[in-house]
Structures are given as structure tokens and as C-alpha cells.
N, C-alpha and C. Protein backbone atom coordinates (compact mmCIF):
# COMPACT_ATOMS: atom_id res chain seq x y z
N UNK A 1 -7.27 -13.20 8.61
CA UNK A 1 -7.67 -12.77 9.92
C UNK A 1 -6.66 -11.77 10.46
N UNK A 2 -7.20 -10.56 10.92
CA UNK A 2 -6.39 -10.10 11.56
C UNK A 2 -5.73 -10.48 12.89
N UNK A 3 -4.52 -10.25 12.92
CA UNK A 3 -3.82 -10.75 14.31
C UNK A 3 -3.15 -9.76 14.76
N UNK A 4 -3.30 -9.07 16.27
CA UNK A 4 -2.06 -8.40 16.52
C UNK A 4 -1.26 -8.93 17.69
N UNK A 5 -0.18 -8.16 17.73
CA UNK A 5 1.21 -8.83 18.05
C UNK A 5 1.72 -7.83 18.97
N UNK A 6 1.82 -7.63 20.46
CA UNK A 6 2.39 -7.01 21.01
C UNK A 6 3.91 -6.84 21.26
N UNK A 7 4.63 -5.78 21.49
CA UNK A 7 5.43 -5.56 21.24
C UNK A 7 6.39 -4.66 22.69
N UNK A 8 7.24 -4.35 23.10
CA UNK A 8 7.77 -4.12 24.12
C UNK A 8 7.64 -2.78 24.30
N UNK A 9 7.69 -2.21 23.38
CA UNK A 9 7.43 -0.35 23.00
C UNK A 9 6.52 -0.24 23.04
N UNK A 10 5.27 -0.84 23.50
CA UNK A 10 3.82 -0.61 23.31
C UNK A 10 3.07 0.05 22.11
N UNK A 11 4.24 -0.34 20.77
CA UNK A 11 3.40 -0.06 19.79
C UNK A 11 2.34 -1.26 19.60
N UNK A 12 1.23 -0.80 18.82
CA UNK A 12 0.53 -2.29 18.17
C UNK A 12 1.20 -2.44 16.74
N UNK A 13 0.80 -3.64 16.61
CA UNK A 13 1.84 -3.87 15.47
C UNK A 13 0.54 -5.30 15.25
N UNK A 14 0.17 -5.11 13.49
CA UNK A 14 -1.09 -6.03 13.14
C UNK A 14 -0.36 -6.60 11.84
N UNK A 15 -0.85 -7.68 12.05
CA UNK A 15 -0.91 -8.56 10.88
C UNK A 15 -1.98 -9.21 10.26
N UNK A 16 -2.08 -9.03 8.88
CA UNK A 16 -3.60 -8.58 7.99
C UNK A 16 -3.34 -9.82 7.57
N UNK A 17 -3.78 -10.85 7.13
CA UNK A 17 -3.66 -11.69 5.96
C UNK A 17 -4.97 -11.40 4.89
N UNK A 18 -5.64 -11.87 3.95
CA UNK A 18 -6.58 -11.50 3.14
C UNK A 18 -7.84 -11.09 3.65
N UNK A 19 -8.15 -12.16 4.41
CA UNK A 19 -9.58 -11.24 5.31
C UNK A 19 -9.22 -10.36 6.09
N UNK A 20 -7.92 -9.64 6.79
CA UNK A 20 -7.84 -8.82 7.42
C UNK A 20 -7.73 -7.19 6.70
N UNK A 21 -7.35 -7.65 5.36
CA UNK A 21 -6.70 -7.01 4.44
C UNK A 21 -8.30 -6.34 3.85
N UNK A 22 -9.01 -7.03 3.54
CA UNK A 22 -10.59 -6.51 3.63
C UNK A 22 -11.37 -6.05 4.48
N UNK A 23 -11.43 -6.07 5.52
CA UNK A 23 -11.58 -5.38 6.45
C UNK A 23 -11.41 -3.94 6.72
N UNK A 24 -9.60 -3.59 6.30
CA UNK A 24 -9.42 -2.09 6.62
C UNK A 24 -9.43 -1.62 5.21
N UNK A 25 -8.98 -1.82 3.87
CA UNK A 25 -9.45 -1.37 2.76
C UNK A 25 -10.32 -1.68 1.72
N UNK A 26 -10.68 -1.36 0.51
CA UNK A 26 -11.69 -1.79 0.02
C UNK A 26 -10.85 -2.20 -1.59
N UNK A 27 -10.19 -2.37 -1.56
CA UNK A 27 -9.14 -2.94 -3.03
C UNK A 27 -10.02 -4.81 -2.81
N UNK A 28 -10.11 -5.17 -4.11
CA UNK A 28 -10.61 -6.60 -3.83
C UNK A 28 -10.19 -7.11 -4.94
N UNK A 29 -9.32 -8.52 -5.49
CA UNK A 29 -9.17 -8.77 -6.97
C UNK A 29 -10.23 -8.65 -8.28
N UNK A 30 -9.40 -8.21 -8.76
CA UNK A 30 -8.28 -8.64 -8.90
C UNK A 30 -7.00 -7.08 -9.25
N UNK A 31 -7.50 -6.91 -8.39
CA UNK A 31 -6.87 -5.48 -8.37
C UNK A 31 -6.29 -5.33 -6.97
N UNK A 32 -6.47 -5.84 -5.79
CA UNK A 32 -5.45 -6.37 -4.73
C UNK A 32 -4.03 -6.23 -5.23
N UNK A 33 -3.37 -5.54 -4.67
CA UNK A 33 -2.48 -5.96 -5.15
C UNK A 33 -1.33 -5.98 -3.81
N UNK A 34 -1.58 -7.03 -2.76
CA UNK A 34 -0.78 -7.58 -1.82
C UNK A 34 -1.84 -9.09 -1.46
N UNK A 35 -0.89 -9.57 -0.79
CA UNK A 35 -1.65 -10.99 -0.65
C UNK A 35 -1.69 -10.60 1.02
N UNK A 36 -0.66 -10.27 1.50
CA UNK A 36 -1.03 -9.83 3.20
C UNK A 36 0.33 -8.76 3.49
N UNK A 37 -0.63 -8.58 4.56
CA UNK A 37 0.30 -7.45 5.23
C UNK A 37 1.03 -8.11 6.77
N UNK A 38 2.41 -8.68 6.68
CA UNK A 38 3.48 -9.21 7.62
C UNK A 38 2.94 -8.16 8.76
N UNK A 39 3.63 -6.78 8.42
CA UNK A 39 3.27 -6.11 9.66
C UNK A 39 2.92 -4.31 9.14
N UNK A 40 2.05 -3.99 10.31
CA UNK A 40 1.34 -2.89 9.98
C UNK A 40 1.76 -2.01 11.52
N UNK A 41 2.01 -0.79 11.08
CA UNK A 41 2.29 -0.12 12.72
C UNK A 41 1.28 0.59 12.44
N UNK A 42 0.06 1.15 13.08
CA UNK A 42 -0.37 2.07 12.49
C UNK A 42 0.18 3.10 12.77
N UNK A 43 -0.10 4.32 11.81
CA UNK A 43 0.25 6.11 11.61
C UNK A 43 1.93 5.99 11.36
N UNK A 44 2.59 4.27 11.15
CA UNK A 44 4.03 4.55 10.79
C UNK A 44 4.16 3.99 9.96
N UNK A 45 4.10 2.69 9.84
CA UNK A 45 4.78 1.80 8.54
C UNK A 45 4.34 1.29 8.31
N UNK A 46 4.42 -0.10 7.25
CA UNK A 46 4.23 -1.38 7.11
C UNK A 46 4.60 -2.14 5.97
N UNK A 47 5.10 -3.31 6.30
CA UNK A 47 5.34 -4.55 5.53
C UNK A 47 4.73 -5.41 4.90
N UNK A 48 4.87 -5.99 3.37
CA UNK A 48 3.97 -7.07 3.17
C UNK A 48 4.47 -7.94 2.09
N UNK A 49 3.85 -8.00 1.01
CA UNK A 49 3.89 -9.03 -0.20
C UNK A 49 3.29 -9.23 -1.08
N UNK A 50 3.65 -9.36 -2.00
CA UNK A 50 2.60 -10.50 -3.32
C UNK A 50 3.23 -11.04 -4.00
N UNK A 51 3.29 -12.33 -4.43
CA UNK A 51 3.42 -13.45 -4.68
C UNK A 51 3.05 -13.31 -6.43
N UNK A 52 3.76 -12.66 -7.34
CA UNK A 52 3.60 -12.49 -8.66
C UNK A 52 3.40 -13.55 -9.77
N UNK A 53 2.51 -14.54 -9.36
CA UNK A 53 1.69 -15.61 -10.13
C UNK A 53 1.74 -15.86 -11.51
N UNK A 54 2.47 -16.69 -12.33
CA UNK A 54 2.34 -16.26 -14.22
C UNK A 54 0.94 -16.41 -14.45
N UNK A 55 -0.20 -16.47 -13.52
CA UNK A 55 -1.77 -17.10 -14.02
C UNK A 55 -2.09 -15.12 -13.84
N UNK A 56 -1.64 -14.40 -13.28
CA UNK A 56 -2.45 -13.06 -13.15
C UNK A 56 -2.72 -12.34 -14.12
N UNK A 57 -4.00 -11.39 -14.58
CA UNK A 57 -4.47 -11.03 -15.49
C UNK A 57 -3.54 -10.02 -16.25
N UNK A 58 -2.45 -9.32 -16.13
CA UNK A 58 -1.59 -8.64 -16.23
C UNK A 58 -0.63 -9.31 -17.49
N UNK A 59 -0.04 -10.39 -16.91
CA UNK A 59 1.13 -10.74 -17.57
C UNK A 59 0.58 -11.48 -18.99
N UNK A 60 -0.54 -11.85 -19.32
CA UNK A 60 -1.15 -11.97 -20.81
C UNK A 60 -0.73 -11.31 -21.95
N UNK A 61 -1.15 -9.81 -21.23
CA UNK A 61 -0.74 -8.68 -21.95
C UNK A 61 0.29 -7.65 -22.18
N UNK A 62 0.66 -7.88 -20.77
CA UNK A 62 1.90 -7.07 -20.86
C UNK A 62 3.40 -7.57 -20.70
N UNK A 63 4.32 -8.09 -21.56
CA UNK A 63 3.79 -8.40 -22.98
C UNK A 63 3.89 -9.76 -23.50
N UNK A 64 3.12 -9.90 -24.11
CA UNK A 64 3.10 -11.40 -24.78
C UNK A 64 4.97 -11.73 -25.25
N UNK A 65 5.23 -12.74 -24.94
CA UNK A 65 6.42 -13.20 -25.12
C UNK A 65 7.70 -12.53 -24.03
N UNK A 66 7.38 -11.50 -23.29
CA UNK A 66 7.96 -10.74 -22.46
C UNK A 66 7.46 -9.98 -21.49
N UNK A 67 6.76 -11.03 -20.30
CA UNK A 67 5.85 -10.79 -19.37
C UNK A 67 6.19 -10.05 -18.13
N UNK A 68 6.16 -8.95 -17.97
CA UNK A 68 6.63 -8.64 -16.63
C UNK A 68 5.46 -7.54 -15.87
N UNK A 69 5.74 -7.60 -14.59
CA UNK A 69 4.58 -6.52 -14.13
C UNK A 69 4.68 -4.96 -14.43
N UNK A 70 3.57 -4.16 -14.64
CA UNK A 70 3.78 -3.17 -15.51
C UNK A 70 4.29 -2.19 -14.03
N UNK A 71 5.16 -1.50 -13.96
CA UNK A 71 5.31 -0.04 -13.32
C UNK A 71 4.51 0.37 -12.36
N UNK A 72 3.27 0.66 -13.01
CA UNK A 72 2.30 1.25 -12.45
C UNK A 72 1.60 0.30 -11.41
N UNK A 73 1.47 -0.79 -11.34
CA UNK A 73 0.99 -2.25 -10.08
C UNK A 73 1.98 -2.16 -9.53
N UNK A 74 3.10 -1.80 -9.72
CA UNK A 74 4.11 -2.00 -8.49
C UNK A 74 3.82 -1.05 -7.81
N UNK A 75 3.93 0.08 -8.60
CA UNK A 75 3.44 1.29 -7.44
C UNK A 75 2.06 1.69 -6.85
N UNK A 76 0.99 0.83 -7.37
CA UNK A 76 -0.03 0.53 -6.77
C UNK A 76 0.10 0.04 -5.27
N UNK A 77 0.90 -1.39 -5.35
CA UNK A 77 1.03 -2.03 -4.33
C UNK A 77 1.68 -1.43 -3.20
N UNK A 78 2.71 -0.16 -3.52
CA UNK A 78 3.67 0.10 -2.16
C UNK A 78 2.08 0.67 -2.02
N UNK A 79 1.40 1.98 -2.69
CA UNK A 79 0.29 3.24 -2.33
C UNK A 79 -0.80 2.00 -1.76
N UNK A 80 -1.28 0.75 -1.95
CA UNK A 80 -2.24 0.15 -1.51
C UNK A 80 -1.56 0.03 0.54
N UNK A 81 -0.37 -0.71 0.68
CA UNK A 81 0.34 -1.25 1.38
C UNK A 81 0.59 0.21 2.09
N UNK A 82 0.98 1.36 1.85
CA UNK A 82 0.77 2.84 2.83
C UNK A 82 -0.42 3.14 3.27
N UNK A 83 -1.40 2.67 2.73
CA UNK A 83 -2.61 3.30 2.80
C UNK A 83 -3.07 2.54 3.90
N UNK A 84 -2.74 1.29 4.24
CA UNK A 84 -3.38 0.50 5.25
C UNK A 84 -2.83 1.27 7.16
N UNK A 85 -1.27 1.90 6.67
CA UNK A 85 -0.78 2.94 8.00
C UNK A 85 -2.02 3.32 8.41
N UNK A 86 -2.78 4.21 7.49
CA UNK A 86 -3.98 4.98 7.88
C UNK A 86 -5.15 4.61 8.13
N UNK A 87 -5.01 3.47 7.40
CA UNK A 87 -6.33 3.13 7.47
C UNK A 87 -6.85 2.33 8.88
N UNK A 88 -5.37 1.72 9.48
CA UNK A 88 -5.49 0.83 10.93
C UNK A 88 -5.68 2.01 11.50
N UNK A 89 -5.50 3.36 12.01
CA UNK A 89 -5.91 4.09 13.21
C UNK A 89 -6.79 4.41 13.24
N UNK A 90 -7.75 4.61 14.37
CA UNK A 90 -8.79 4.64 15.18
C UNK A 90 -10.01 5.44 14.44
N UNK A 91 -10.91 4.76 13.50
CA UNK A 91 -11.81 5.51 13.18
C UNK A 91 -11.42 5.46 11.70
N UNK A 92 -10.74 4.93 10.95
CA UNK A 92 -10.57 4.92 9.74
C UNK A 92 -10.71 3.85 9.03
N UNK A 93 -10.77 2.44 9.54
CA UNK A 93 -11.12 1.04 8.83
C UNK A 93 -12.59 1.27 8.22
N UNK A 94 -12.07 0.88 6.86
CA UNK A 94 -12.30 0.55 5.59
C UNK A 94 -12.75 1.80 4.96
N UNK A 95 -12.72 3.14 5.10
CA UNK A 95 -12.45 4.43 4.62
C UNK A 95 -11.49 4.06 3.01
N UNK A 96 -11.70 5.02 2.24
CA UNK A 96 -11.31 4.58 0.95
C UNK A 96 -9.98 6.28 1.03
N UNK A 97 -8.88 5.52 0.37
CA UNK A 97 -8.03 6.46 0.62
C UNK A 97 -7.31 6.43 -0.88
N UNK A 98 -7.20 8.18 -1.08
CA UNK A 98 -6.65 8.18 -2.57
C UNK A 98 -5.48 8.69 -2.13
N UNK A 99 -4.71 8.07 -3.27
CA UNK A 99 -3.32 8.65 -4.26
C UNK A 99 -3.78 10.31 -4.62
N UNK A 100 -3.16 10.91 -4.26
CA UNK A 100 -2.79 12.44 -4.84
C UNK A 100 -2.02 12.83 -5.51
N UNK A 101 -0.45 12.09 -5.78
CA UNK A 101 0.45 12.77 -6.17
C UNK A 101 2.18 11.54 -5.75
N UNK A 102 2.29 11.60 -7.25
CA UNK A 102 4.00 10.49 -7.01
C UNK A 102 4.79 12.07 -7.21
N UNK A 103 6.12 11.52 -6.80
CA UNK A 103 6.59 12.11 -6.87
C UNK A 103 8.52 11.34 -6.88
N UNK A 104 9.54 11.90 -7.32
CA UNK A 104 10.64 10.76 -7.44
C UNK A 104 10.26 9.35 -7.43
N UNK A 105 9.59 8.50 -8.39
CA UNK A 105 9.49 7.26 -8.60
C UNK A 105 10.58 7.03 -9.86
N UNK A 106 11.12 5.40 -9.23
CA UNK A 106 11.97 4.91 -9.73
C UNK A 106 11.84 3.34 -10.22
N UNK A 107 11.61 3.06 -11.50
CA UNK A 107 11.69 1.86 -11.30
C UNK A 107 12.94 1.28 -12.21
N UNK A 108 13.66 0.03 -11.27
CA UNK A 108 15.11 -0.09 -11.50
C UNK A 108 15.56 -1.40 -11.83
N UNK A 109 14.18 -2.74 -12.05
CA UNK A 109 14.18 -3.55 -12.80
C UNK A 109 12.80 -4.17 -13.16
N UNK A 110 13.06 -5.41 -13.59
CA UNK A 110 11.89 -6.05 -13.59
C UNK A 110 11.45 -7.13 -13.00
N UNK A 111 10.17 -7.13 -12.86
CA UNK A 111 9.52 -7.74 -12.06
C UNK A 111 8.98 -8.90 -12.95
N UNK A 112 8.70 -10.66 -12.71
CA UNK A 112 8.49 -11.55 -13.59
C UNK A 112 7.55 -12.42 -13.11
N UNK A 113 7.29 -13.07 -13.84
CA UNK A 113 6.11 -14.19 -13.39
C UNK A 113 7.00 -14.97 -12.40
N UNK A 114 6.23 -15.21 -11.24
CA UNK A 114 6.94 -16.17 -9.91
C UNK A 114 7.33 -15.55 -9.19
N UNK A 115 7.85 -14.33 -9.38
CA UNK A 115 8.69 -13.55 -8.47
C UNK A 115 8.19 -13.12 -7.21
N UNK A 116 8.32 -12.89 -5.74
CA UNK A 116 7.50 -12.56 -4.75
C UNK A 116 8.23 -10.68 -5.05
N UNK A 117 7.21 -10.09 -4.65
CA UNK A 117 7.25 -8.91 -4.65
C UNK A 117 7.22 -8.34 -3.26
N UNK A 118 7.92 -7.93 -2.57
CA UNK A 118 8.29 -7.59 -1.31
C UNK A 118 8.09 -5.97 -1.36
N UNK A 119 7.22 -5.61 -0.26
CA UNK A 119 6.74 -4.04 -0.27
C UNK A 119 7.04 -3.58 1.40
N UNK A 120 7.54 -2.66 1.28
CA UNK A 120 7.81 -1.69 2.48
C UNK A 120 6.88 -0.17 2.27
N UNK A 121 6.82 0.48 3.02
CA UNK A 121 5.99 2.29 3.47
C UNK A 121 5.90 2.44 4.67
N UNK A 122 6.62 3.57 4.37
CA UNK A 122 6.74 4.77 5.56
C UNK A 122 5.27 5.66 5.50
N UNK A 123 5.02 6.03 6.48
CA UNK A 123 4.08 7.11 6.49
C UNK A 123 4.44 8.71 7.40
N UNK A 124 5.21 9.76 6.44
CA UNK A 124 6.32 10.12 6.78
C UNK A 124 5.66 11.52 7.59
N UNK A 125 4.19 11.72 7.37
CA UNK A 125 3.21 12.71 8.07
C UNK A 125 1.99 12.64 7.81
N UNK A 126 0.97 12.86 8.50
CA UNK A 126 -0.41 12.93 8.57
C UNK A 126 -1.15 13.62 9.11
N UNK A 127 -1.66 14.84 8.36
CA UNK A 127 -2.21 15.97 8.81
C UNK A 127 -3.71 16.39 8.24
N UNK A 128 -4.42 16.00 9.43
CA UNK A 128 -5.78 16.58 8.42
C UNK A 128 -6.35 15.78 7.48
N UNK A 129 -6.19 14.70 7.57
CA UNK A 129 -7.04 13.82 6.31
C UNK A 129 -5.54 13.81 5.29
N UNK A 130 -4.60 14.55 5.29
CA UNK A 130 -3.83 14.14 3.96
C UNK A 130 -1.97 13.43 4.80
N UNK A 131 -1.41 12.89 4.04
CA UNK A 131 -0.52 11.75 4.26
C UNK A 131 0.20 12.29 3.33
N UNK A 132 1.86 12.26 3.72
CA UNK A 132 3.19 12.53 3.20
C UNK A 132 3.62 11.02 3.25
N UNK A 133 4.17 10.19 2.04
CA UNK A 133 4.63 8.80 2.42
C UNK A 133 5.51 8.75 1.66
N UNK A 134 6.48 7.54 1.74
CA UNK A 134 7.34 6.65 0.77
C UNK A 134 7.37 5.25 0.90
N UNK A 135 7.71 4.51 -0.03
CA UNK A 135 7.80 3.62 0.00
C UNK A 135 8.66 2.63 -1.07
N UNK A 136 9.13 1.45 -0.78
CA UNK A 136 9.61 0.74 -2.08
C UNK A 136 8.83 -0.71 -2.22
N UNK A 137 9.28 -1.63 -3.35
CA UNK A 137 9.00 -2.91 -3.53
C UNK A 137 10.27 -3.26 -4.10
N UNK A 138 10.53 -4.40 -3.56
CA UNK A 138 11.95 -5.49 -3.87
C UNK A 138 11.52 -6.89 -3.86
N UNK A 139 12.58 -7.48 -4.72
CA UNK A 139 12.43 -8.96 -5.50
C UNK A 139 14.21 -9.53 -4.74
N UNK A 140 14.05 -10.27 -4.51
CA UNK A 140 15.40 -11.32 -3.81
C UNK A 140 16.17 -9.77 -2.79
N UNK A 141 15.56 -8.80 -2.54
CA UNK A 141 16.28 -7.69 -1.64
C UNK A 141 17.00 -6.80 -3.14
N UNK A 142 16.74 -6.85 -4.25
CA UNK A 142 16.75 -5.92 -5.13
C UNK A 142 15.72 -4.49 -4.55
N UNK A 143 15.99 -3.49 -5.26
CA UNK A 143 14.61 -2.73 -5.23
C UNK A 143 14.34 -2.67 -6.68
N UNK A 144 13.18 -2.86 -6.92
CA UNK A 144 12.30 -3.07 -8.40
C UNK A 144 11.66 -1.48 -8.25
N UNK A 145 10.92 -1.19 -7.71
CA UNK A 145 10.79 0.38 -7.69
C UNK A 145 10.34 0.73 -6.28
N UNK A 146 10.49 2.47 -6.20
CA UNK A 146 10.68 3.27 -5.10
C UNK A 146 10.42 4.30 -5.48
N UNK A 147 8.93 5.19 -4.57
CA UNK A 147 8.57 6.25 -5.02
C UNK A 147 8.48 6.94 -3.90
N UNK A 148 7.87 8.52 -3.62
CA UNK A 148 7.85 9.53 -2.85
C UNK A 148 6.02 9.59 -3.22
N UNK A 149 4.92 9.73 -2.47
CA UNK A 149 3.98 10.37 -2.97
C UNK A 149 3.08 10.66 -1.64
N UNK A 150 1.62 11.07 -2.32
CA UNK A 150 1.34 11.53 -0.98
C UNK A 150 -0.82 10.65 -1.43
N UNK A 151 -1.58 10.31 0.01
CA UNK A 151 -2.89 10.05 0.26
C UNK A 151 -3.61 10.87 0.83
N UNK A 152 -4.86 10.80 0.79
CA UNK A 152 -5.85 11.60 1.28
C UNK A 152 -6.86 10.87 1.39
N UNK A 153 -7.64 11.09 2.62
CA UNK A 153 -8.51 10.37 2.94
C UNK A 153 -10.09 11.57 3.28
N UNK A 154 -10.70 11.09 1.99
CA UNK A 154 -11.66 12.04 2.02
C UNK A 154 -12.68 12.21 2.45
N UNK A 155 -13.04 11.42 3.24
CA UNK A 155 -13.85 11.55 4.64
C UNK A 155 -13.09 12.24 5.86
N UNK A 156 -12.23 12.18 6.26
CA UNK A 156 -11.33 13.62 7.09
C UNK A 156 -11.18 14.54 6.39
N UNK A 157 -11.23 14.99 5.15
CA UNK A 157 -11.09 16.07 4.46
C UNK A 157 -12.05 17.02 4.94
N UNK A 158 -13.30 16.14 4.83
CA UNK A 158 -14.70 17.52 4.82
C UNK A 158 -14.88 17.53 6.16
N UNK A 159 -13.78 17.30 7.44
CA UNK A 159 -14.10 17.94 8.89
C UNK A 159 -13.14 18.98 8.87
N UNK A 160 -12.14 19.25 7.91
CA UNK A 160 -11.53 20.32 7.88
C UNK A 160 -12.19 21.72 6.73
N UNK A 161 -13.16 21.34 6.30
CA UNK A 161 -13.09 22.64 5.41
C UNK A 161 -13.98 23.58 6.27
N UNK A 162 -13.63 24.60 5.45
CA UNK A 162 -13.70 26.50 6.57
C UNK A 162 -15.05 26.37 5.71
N UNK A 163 -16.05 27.01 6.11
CA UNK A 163 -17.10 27.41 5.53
C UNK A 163 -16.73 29.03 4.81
N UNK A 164 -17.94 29.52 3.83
CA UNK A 164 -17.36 30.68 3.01
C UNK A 164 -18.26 31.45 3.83
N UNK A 165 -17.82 32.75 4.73
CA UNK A 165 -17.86 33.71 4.99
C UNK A 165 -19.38 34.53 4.03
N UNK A 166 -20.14 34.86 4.60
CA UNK A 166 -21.29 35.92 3.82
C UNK A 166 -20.96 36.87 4.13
């Protein structure tokens, strides 16, 4: 359920748990990859989690005898967990918002079965349907990885295009 939480700065500030979390995006398992969102500012930040389960479809395979989450789900999860910045302001819940572009990603350990996966994002500009962000994910206040990239939301896209001139 979504809940929001007022705050003294008169930002809003929301907290998603799984049905709230459906609501503003359209990720659903098992490809979710947060269990909730702690806190959401919209058009600035937000906080959340997942809870890295040894039962998830992932760690079977990758790799047998040496299970850890692959790279690429971690950085799913910060780009899922940014995407919700945008997706809470006014006129954008449940709009489907793409990845365009990583950029300086780092990943600096590993991630294991049990482990809670702790996700932070900035949403560092938003112009026009497209989003400048960063973000990381950390395990015990480690950072496991930290990237630079950017979203687009392509339903604001096509109120910006110029028509071609005859």
C-alpha cells in the first residue's frame, strides 16, 4: 500500500511497499527487483531494498556451486528504484520508463544468497521525458555496485517532437 509521510519541508515523501510498487511501475516477478520502496521523493530520490532469497530464480544458475547475484540485477534494481522518482510525479504512474544508457558502473563485490540488498537514486535532471540519474546498491553499508545512467519516458517523448517542415 502506498503510504505517504509528511514532512516539514513540504516535500511528499511515499512509501511503496509491493502493491504500491505496482501501482507506479509495471516490473512484476519475477523480475521485480525491489521488495519496497522505504522512501520515494518524487523528481529527487529514493530508497529501498531486496531481500536476496537463496530460493530466487537467478542463483540456480549463476553459478552452481558459487551463487551470487549477477551485475546486471543489481543494476536493474538501482534503474528500477530511479525510475519510480519519475514515475511518482503528477501524471506519470504506471508509464513504462526505459534505461538509455550506463555509464561509470562499478561493481565492487558480491552479492549472496540472504544478503539484503540496499538501493539508493538520485534523479540528478529531468527534461522533456528524459532523466540524468545515479545511483548505488549496498550490502551491510558496503557498496556492491554504483552506476551513472540515464531514463526516458516515452510517452513524454512524443509531446516533444517538432513536426518535419514541408
Amino acid at each position: 500500500m502506498e503510504t505517504q509521510i509528511s514532512t516539514s519541508s513540504s516535500a511528499e515523501i511515499l512509501r511503496l511497499d509491493l502493491d504500491g510498487l505496482f501501482a507506479y511501475q509495471r516490473n512484476r516477478p519475477p523480475f521485480l527487483m525491489m521488495d519496497c520502496a522505504e522512501e520515494v521523493i518524487p523528481g529527487v530520490n529514493a530508497r529501498g531494498h531486496k531481500l536476496m532469497s537463496p530460493d530466487l530464480w537467478f542463483f540456480a544458475c549463476h553459478f552452481p556451486g558459487d551463487p551470487t547475484v549477477p551485475g546486471v540485477l543489481q543494476l536493474e534494481a538501482i534503474v528500477q528504484l530511479c525510475a519510480l522518482t519519475i514515475l511518482t510525479l503528477p501524471g506519470n504512474k504506471g508509464k513504462v520508463a526505459y534505461l538509455t544508457h550506463t555509464s561509470r558502473v562499478r561493481f565492487k563485490r558480491k552479492v549472496l544468497p540472504g544478503e539484503r540488498l540496499d538501493l539508493e537514486a538520485r534523479l540528478l535532471s529531468w527534461k522533456r521525458g528524459i532523466g540524468s540519474c545515479s545511483g548505488k546498491a549496498l550490502v551491510g553499508g558496503q557498496i556492491a555496485c554504483e552506476a551513472e545512467f540515464g531514463l526516458a519516458l516515452p510517452d513524454e517523448l512524443t509531446r516533444y517532437q517538432i513536426s518535419a517542415v514541408k
